[in-house]
Protein backbone atom coordinates (compact mmCIF):
# COMPACT_ATOMS: atom_id res chain seq x y z
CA UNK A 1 101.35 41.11 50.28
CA UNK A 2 104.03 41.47 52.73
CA UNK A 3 106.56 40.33 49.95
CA UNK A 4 105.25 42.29 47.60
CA UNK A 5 106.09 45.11 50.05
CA UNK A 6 109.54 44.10 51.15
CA UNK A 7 110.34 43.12 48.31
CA UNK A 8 109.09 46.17 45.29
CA UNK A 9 111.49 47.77 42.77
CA UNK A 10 110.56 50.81 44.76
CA UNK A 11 110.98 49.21 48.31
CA UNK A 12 114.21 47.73 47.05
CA UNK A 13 115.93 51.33 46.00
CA UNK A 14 114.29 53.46 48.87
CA UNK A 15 116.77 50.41 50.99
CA UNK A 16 119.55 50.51 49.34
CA UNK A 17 119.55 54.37 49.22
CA UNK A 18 119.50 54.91 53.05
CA UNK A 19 122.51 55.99 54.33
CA UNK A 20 124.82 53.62 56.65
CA UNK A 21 122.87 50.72 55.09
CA UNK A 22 125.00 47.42 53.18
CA UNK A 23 123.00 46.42 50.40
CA UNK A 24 124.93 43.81 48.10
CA UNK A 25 123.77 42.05 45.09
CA UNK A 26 125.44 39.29 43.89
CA UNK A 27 125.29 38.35 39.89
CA UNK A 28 126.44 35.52 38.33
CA UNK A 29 126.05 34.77 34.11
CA UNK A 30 123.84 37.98 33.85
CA UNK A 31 121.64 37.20 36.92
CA UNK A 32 121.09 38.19 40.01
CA UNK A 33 121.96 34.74 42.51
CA UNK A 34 122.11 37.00 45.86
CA UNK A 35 121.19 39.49 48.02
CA UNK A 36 122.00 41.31 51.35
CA UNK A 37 121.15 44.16 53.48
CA UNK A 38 122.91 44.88 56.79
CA UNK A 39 122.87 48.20 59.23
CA UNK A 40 124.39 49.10 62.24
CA UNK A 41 122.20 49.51 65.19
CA UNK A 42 124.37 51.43 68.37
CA UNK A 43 127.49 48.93 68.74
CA UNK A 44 125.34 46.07 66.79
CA UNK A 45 124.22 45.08 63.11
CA UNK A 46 121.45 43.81 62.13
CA UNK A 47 121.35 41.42 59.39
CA UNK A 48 118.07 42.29 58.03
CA UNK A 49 118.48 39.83 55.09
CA UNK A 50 120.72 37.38 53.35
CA UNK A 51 119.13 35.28 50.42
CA UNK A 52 120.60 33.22 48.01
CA UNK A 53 119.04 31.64 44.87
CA UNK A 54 118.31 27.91 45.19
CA UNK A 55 120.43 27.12 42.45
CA UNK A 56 123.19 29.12 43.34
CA UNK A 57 123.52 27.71 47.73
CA UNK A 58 126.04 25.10 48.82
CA UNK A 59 129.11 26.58 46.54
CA UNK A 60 130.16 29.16 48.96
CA UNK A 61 128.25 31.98 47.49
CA UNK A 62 126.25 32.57 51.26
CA UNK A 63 129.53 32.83 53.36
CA UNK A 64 131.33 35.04 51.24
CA UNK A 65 128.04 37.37 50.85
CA UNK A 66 127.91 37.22 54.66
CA UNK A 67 131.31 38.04 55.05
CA UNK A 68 131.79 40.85 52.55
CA UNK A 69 128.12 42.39 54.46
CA UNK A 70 129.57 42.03 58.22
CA UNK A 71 132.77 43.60 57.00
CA UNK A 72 131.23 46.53 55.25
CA UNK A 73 129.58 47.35 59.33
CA UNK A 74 133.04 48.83 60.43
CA UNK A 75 132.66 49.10 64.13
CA UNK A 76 129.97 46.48 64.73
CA UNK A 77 131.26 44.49 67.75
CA UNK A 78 128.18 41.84 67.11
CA UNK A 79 125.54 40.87 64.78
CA UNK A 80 121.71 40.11 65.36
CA UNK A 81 119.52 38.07 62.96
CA UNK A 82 116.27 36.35 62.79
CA UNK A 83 115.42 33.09 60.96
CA UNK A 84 111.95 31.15 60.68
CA UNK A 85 112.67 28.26 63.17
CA UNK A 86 111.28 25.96 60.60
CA UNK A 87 114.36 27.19 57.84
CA UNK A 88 116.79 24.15 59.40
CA UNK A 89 118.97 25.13 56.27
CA UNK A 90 119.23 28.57 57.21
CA UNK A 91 119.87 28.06 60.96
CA UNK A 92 122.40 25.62 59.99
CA UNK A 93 124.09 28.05 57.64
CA UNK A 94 124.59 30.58 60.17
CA UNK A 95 125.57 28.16 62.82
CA UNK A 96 128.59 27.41 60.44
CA UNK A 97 129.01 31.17 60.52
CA UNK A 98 129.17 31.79 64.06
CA UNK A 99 125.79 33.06 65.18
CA UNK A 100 124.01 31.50 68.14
């Protein structure tokens, strides 16, 4: 259920609609492979989301979504995520990426 709500056509526009808010999609052959949303919070961003198709991880796709997101947050002097502390994948990603 809580996907369902996150994740709705309708939740989906209402996000990327908000002002101030990075919401990137990234397509590859037709399809989307990526997404991300991002906002600031004061001097902070938040890093609300950053999800990559199975198929499409390990070629890059991730850091360059991340990167293009943080960038987009002119003004953010750090970032703030949270990942399930079982996704070792995930914690390693952004370990590789900087975050603590």
């Amino acid at each position: 259920a809580i996907i369902d709500r996150w994740h709705s056509l309708a939740a989906l526009a209402r996000q990327a609609a908000e002002p101030r808010r990075v919401f990137l999609v990234a397509e590859h052959g037709g399809r989307i492979v990526g997404t991300s949303l991002a906002y600031p919070d004061g001097a902070e961003a938040v890093l609300s989301r950053l999800y990559i198709h199975p198929d499409a991880q390990g070629g890059g796709l991730g850091g360059g979504l991340l990167a293009e997101t943080l960038r987009r947050l002119i003004g953010a002097s750090a970032c703030r995520l949270e990942v399930e502390p079982r996704n070792e994948r995930a914690i390693r990603f952004y370990g590789r990426a900087g975050f603590a």
